[in-house]
PDB file of N, CA and C in Angstrom:
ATOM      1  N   UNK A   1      47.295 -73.895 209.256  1.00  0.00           N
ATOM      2  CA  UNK A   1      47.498 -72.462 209.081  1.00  0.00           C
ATOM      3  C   UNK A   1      48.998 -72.166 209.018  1.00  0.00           C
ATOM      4  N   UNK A   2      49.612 -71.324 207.810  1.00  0.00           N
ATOM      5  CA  UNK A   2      50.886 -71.038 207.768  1.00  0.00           C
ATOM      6  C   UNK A   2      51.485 -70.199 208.818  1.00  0.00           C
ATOM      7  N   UNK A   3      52.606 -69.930 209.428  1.00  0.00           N
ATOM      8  CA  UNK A   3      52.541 -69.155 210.532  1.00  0.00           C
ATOM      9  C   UNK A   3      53.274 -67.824 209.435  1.00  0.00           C
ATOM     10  N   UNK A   4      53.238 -66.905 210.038  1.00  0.00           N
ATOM     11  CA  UNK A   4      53.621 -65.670 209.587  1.00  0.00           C
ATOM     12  C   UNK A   4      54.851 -65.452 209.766  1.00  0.00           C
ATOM     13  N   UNK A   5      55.624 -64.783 208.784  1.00  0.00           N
ATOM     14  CA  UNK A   5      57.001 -64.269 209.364  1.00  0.00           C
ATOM     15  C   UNK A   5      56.751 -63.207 210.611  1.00  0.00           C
ATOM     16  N   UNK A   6      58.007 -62.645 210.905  1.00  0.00           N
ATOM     17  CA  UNK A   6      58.230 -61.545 211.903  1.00  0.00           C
ATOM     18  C   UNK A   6      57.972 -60.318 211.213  1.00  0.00           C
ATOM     19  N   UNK A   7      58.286 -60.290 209.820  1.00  0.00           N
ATOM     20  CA  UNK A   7      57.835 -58.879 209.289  1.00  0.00           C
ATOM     21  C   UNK A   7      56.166 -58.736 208.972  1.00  0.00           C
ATOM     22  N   UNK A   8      55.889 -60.218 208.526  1.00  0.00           N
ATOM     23  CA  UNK A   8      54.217 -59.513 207.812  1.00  0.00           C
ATOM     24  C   UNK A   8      53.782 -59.772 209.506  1.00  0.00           C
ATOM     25  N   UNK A   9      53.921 -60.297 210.544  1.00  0.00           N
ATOM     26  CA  UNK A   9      53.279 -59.860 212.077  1.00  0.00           C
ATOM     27  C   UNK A   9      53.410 -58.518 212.186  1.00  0.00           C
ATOM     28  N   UNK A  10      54.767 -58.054 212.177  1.00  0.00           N
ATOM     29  CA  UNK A  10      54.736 -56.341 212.038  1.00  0.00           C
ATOM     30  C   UNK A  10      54.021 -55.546 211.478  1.00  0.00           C
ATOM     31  N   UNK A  11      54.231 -56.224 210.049  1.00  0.00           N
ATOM     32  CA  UNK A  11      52.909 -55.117 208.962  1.00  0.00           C
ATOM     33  C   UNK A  11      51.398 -55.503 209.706  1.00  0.00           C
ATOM     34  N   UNK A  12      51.162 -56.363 209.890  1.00  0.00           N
ATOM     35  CA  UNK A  12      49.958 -56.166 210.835  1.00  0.00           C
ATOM     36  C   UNK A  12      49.470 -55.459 211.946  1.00  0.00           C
ATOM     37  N   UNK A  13      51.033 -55.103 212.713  1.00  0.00           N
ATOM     38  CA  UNK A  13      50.212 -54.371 213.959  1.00  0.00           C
ATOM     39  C   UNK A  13      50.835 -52.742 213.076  1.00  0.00           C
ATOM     40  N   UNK A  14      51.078 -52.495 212.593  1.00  0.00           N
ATOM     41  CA  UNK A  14      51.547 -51.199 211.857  1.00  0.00           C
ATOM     42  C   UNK A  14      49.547 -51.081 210.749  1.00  0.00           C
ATOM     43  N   UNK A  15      49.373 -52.119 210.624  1.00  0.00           N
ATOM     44  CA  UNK A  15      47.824 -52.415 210.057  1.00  0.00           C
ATOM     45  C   UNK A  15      46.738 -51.880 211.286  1.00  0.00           C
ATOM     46  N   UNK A  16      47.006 -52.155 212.625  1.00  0.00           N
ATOM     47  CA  UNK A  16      46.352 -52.372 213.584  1.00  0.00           C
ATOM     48  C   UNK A  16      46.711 -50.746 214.519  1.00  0.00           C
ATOM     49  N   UNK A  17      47.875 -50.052 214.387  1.00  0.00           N
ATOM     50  CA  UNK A  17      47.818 -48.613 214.515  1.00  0.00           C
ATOM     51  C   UNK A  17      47.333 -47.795 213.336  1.00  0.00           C
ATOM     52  N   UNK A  18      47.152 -47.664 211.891  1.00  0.00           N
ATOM     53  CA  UNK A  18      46.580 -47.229 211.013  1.00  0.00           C
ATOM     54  C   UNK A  18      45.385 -47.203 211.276  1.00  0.00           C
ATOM     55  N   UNK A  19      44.794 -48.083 211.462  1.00  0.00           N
ATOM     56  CA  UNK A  19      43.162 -48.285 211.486  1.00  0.00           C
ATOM     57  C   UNK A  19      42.747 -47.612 213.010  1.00  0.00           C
ATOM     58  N   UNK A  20      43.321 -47.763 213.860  1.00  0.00           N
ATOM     59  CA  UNK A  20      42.966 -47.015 214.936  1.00  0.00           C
ATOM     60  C   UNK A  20      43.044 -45.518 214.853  1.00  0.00           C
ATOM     61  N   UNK A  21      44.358 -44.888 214.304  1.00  0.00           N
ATOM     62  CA  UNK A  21      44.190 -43.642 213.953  1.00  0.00           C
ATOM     63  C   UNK A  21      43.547 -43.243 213.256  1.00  0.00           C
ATOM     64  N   UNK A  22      43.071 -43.980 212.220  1.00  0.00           N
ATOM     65  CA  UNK A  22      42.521 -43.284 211.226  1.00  0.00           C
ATOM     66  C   UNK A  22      40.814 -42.841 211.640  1.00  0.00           C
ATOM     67  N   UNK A  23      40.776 -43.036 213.169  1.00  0.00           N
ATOM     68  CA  UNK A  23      38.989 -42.722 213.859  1.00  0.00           C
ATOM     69  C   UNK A  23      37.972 -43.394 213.555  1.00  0.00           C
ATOM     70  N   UNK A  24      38.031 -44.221 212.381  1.00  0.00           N
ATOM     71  CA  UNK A  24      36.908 -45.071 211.437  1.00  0.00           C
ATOM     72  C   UNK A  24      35.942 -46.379 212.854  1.00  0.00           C
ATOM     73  N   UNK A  25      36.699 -46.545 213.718  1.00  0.00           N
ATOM     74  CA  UNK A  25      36.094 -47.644 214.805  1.00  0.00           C
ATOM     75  C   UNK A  25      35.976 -47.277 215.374  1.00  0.00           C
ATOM     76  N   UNK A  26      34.786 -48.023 215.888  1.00  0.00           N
ATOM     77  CA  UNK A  26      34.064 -47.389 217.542  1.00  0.00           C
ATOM     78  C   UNK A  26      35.332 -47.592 218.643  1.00  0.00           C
ATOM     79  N   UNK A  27      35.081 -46.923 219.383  1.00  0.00           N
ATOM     80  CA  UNK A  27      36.259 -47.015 220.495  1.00  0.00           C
ATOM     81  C   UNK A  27      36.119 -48.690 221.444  1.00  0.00           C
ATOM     82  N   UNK A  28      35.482 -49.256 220.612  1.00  0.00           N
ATOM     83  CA  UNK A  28      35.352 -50.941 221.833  1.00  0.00           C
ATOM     84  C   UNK A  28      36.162 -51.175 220.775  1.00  0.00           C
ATOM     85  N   UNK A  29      35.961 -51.253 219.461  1.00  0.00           N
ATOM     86  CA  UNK A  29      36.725 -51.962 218.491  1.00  0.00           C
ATOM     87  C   UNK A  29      38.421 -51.473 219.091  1.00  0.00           C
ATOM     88  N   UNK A  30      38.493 -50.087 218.892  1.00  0.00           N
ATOM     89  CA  UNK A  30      39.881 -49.583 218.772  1.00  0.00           C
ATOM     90  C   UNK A  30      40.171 -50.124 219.955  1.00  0.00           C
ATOM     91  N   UNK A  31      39.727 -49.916 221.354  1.00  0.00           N
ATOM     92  CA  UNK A  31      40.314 -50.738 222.624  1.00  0.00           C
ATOM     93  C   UNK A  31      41.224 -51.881 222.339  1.00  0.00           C
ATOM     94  N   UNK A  32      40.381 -53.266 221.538  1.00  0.00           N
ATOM     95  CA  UNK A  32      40.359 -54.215 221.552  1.00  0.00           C
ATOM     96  C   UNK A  32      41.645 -54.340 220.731  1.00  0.00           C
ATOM     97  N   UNK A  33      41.754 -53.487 219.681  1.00  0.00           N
ATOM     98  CA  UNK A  33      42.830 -54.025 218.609  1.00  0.00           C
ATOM     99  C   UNK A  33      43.875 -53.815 219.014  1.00  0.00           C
ATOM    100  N   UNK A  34      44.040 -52.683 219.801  1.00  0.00           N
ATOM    101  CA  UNK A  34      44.937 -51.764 220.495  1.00  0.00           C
ATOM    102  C   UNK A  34      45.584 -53.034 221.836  1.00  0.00           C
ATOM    103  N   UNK A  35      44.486 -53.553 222.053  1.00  0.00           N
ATOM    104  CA  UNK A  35      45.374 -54.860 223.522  1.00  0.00           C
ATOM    105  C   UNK A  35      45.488 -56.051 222.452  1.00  0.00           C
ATOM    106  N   UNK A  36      45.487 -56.214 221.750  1.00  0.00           N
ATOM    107  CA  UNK A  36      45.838 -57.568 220.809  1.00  0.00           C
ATOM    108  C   UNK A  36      47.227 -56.784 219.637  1.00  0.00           C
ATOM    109  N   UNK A  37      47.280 -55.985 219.389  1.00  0.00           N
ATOM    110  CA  UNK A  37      48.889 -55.113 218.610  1.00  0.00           C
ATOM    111  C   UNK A  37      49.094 -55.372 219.976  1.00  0.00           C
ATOM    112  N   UNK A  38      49.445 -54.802 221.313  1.00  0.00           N
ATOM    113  CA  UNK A  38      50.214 -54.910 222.463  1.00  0.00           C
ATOM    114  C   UNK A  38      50.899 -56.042 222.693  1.00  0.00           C
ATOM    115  N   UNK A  39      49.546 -57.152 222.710  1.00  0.00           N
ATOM    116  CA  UNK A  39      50.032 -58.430 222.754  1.00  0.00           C
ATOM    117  C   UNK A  39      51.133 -59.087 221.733  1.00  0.00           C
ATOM    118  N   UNK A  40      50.938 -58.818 220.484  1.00  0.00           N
ATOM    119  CA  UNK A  40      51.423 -59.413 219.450  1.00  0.00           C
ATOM    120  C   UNK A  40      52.757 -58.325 219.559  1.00  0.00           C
ATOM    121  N   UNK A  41      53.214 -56.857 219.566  1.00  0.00           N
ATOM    122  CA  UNK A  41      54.395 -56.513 220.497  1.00  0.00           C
ATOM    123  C   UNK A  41      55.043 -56.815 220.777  1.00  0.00           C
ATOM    124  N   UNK A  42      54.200 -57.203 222.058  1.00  0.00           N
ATOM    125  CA  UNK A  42      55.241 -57.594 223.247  1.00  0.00           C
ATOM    126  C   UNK A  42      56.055 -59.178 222.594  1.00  0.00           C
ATOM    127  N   UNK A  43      55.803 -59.817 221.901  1.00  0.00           N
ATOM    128  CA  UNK A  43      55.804 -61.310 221.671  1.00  0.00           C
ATOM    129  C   UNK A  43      57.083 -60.868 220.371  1.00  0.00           C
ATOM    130  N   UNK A  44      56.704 -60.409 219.645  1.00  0.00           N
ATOM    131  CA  UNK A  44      57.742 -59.709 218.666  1.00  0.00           C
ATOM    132  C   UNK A  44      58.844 -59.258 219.506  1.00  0.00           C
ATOM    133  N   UNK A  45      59.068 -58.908 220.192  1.00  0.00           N
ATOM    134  CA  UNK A  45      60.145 -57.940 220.805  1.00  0.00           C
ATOM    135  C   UNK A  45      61.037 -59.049 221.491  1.00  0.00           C
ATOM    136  N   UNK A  46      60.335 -60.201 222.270  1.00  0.00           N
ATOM    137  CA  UNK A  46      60.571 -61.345 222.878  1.00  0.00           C
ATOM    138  C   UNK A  46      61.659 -62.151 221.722  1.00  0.00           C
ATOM    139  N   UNK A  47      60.721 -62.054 220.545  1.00  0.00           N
ATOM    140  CA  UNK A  47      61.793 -62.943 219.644  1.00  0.00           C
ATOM    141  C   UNK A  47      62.766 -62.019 219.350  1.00  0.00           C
ATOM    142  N   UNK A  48      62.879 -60.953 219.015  1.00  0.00           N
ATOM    143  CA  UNK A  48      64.162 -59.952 218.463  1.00  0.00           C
ATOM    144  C   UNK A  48      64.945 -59.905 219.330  1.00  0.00           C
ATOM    145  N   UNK A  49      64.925 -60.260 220.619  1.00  0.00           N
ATOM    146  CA  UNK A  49      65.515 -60.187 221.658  1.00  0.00           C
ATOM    147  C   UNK A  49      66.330 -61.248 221.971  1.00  0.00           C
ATOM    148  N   UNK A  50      66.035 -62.675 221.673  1.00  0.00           N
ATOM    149  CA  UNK A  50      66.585 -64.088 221.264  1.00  0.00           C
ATOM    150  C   UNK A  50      67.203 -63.915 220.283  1.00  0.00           C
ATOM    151  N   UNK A  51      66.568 -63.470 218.531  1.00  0.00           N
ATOM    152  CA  UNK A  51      67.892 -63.176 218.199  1.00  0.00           C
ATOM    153  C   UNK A  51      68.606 -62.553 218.283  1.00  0.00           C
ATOM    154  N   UNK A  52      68.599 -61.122 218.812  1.00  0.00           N
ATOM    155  CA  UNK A  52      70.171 -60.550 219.340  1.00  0.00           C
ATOM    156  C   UNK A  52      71.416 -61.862 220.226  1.00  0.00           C
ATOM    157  N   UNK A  53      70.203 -62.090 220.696  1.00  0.00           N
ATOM    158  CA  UNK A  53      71.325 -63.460 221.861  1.00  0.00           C
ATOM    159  C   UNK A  53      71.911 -64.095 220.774  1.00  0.00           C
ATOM    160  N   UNK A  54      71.447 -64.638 219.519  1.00  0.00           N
ATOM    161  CA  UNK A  54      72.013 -65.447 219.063  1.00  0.00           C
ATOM    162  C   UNK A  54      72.946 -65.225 217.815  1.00  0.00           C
ATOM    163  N   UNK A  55      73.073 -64.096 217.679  1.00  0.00           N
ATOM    164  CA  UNK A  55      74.155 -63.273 216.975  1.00  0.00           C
ATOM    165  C   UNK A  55      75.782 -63.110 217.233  1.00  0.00           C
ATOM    166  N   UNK A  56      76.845 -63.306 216.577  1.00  0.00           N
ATOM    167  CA  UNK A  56      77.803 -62.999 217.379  1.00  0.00           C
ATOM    168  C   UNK A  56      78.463 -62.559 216.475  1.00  0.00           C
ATOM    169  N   UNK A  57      79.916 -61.333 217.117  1.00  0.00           N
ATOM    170  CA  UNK A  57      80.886 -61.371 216.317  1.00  0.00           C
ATOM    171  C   UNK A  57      81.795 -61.511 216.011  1.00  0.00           C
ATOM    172  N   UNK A  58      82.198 -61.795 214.807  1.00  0.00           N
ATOM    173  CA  UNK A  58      83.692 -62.330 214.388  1.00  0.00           C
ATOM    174  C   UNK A  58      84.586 -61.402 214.996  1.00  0.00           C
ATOM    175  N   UNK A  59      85.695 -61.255 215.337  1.00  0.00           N
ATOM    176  CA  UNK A  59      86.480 -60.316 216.435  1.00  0.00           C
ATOM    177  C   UNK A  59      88.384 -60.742 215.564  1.00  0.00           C
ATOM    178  N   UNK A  60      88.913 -60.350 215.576  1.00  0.00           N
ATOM    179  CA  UNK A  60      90.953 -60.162 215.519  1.00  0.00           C
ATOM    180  C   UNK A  60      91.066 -59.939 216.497  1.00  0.00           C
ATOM    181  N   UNK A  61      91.912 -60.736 217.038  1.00  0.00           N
ATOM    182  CA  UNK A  61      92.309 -60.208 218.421  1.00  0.00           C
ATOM    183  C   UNK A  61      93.833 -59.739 218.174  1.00  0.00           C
ATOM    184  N   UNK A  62      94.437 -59.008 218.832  1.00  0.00           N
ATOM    185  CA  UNK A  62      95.831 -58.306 218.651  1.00  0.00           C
ATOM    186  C   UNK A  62      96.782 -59.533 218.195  1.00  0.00           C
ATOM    187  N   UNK A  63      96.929 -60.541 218.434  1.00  0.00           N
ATOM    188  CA  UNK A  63      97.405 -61.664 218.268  1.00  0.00           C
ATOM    189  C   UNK A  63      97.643 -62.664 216.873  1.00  0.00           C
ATOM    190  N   UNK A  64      96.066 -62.047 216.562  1.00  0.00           N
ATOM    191  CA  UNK A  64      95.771 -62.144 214.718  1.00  0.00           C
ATOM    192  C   UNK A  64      94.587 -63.441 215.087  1.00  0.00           C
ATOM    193  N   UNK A  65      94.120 -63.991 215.902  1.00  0.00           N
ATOM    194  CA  UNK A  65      93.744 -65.006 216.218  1.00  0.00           C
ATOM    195  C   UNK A  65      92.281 -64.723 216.264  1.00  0.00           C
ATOM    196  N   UNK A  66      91.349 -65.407 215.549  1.00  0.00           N
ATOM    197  CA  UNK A  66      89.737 -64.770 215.378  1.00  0.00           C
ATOM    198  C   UNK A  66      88.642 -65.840 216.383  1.00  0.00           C
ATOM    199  N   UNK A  67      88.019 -64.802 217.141  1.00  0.00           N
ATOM    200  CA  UNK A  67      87.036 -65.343 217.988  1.00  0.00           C
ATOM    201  C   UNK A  67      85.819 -64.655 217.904  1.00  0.00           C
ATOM    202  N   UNK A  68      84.556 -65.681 218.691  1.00  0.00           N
ATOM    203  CA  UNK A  68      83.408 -65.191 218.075  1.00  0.00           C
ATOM    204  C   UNK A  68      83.150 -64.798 220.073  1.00  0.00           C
ATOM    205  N   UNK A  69      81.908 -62.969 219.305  1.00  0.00           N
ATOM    206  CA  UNK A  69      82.164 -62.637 220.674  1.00  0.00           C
ATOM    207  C   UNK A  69      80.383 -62.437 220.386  1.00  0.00           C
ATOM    208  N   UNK A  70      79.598 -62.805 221.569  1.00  0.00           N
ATOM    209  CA  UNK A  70      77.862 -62.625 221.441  1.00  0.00           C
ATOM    210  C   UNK A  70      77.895 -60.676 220.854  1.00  0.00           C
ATOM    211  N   UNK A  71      76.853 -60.525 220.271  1.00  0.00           N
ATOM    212  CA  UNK A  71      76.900 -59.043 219.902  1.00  0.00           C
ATOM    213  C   UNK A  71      76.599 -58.253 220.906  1.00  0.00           C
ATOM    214  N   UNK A  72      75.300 -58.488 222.118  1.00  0.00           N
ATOM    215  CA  UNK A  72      75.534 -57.603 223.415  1.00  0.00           C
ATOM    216  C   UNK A  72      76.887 -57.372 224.037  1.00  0.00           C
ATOM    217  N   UNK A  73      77.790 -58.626 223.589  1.00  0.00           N
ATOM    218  CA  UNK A  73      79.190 -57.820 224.625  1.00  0.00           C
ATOM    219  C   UNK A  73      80.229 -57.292 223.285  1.00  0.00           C
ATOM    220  N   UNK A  74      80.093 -56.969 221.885  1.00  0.00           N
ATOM    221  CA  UNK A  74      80.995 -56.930 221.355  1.00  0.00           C
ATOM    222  C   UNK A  74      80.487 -54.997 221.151  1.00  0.00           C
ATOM    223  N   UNK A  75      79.309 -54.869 221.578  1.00  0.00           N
ATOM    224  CA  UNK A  75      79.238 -53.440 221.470  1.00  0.00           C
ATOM    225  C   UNK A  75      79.516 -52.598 222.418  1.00  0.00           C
TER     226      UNK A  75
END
């Protein structure tokens, strides 16, 4: 099985709030889809969160001298 990018996982749970709003499922269905988008979420957010860690930025320092600074501390 191919694994999915991070965006078509997204378009899925953006798939998985559509269909719930849209009233069409019994409420066991909507429960269910509703704790599996949560799950799949929470797991998404986990990776966006690693890559922020692994981002950095190029920086000038007054000196003229270029260093790389992680992006949580360069903001």
């Amino acid at each position: 099985m191919e694994k999915l990018t991070f965006e078509q996982r997204l378009d899925q749970i953006k798939g998985i709030i559509d269909g719930i709003e849209s009233g069409q499922m019994p409420l066991e269905e909507s429960v269910r889809q509703f704790e599996n988008g949560m799950r799949s979420l929470n797991q998404l957010e986990k990776e966006l969160e690693e890559m922020k860690r692994r981002i950095t930025v190029l920086q000038e320092g007054s000196d003229g001298a270029w260093t790389e600074t992680p992006l949580e501390e360069a903001t």
